[in-house]
PDB file of N, CA and C in Angstrom:
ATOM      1  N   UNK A   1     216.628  54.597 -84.323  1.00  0.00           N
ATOM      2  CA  UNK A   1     216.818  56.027 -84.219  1.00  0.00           C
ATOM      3  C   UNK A   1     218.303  56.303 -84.030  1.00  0.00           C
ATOM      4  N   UNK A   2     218.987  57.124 -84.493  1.00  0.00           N
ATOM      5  CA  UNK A   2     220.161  57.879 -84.775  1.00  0.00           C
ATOM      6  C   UNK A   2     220.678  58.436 -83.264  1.00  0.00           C
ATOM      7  N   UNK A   3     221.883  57.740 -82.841  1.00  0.00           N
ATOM      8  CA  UNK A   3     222.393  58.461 -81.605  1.00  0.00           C
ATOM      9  C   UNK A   3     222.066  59.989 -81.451  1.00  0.00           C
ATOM     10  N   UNK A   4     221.489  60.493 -80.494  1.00  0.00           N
ATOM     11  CA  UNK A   4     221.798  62.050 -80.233  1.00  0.00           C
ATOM     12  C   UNK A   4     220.679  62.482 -80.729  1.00  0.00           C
ATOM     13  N   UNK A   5     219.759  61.867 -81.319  1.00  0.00           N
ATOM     14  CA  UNK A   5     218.474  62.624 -81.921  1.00  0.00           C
ATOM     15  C   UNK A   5     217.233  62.098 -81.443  1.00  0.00           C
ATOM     16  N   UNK A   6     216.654  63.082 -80.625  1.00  0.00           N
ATOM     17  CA  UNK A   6     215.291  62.600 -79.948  1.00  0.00           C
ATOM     18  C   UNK A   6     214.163  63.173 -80.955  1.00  0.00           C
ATOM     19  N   UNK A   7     213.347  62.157 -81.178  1.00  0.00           N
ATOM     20  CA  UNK A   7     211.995  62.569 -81.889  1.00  0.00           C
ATOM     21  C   UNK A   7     210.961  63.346 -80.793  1.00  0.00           C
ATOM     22  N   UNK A   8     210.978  62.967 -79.342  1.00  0.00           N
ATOM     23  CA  UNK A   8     210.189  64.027 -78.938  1.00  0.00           C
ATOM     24  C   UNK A   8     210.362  65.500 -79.213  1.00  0.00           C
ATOM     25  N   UNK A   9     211.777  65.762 -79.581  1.00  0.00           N
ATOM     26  CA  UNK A   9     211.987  67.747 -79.855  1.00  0.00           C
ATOM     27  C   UNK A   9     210.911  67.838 -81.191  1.00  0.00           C
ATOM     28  N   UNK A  10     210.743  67.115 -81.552  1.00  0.00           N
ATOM     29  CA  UNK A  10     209.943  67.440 -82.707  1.00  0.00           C
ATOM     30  C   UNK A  10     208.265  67.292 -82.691  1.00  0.00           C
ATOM     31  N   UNK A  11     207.947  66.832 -81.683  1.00  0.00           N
ATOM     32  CA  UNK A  11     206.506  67.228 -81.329  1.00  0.00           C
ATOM     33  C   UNK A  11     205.982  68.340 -81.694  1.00  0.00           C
ATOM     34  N   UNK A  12     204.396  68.268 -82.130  1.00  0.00           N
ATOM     35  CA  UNK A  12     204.140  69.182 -82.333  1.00  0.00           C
ATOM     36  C   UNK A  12     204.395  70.720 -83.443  1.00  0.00           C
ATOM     37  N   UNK A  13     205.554  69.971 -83.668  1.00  0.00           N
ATOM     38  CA  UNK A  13     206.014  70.903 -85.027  1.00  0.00           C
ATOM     39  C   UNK A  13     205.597  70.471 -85.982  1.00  0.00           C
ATOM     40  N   UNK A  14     205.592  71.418 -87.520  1.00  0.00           N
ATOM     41  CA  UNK A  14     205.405  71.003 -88.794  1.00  0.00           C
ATOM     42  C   UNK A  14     207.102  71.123 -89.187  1.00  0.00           C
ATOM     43  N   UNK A  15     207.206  70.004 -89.979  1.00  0.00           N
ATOM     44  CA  UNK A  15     208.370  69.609 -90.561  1.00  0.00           C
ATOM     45  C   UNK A  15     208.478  69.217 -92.276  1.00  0.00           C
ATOM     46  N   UNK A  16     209.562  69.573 -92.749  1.00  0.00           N
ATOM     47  CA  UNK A  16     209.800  69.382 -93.611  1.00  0.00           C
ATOM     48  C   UNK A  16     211.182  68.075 -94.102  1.00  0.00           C
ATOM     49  N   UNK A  17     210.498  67.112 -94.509  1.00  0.00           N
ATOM     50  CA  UNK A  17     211.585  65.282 -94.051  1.00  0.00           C
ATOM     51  C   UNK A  17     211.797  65.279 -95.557  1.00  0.00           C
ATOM     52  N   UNK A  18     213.335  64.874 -95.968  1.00  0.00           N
ATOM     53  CA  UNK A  18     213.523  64.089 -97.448  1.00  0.00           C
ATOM     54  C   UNK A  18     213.943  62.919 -96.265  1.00  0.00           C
ATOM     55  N   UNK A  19     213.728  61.367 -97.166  1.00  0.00           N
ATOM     56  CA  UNK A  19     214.401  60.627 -97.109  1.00  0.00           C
ATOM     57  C   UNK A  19     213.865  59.456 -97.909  1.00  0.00           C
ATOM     58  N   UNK A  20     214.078  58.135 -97.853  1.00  0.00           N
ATOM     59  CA  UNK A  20     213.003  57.471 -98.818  1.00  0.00           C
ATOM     60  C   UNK A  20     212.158  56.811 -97.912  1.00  0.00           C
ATOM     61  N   UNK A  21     210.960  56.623 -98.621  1.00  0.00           N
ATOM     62  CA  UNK A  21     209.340  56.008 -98.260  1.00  0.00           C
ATOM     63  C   UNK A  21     209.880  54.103 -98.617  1.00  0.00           C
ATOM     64  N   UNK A  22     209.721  53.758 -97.534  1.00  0.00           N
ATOM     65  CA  UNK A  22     209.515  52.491 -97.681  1.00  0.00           C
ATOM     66  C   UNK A  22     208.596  51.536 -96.816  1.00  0.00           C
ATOM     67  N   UNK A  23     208.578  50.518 -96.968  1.00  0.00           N
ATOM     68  CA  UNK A  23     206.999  50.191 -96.361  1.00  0.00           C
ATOM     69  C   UNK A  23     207.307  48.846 -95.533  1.00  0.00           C
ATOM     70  N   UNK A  24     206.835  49.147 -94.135  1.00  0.00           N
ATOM     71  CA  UNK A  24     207.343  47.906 -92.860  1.00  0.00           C
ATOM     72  C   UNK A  24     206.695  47.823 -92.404  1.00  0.00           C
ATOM     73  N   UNK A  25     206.309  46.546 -91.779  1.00  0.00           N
ATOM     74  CA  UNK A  25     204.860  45.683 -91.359  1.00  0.00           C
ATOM     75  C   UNK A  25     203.826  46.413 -92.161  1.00  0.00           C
ATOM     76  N   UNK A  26     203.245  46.412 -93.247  1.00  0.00           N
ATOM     77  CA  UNK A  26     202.328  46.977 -93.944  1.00  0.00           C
ATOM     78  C   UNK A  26     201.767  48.420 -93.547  1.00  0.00           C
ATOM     79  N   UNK A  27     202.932  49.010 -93.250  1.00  0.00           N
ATOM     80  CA  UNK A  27     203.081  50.553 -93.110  1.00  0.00           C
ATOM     81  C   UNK A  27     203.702  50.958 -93.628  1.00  0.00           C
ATOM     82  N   UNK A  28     204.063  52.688 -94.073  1.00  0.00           N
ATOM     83  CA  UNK A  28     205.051  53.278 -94.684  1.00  0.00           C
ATOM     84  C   UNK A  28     205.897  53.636 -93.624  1.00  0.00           C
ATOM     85  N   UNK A  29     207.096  54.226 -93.860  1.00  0.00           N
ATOM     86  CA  UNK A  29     207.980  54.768 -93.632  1.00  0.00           C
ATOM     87  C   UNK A  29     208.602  56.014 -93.808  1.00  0.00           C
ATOM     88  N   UNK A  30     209.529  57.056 -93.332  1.00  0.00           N
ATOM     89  CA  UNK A  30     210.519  57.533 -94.043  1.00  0.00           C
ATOM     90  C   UNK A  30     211.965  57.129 -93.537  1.00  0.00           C
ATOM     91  N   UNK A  31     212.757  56.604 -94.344  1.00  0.00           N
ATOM     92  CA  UNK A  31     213.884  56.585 -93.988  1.00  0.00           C
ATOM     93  C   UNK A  31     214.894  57.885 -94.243  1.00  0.00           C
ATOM     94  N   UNK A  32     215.430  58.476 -92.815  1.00  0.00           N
ATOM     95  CA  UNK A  32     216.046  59.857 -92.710  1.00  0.00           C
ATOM     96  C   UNK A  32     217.707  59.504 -92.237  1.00  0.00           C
ATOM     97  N   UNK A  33     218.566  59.816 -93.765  1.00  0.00           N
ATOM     98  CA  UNK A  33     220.123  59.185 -93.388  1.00  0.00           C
ATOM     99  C   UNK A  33     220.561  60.117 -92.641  1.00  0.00           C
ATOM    100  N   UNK A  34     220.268  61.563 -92.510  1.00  0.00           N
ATOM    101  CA  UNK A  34     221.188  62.595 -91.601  1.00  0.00           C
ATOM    102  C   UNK A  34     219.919  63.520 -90.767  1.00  0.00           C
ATOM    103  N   UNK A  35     220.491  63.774 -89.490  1.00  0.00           N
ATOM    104  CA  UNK A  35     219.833  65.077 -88.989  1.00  0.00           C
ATOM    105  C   UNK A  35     219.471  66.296 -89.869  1.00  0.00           C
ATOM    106  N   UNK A  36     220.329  66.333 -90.666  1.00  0.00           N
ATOM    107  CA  UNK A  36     219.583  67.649 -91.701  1.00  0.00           C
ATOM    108  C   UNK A  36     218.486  67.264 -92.671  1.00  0.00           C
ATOM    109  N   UNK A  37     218.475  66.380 -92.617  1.00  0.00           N
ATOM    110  CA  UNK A  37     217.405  65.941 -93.717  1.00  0.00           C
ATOM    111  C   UNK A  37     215.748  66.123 -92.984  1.00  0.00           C
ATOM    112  N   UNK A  38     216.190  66.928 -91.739  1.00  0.00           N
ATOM    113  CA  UNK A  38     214.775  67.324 -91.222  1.00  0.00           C
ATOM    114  C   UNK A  38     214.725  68.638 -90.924  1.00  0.00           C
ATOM    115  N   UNK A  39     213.742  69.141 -91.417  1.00  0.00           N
ATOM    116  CA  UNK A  39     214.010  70.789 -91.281  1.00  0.00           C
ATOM    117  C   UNK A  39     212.674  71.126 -90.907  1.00  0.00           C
ATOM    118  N   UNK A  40     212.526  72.320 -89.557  1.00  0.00           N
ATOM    119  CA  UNK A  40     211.674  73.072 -88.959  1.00  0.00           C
ATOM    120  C   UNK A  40     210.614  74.004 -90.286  1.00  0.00           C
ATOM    121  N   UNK A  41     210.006  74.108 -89.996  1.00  0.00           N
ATOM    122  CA  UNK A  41     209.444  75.114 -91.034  1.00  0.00           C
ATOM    123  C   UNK A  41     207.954  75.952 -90.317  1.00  0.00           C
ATOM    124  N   UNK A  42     207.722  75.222 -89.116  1.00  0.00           N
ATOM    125  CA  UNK A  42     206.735  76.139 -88.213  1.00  0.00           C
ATOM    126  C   UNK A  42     207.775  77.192 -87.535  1.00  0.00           C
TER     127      UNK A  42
END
């Protein structure tokens, strides 16, 4: 996780994420290069 950016603020919200889908321990992913690449939309 990215200095300065807590995933709990984002609880509970609907969000809108670009970044790329990649797949670790036989899970997906998104990989998110900047804080803007996540946007509020509730």
């Amino acid at each position: 996780m990215a200095a300065g950016v807590s995933i709990s603020a984002y609880k509970g919200k609907t969000l809108r994420i670009s970044g790329k889908v990649k797949e670790y321990k036989d899970k997906f992913e998104i990989i998110v290069s900047h804080p803007s690449s996540i946007e509020e939309i509730d």
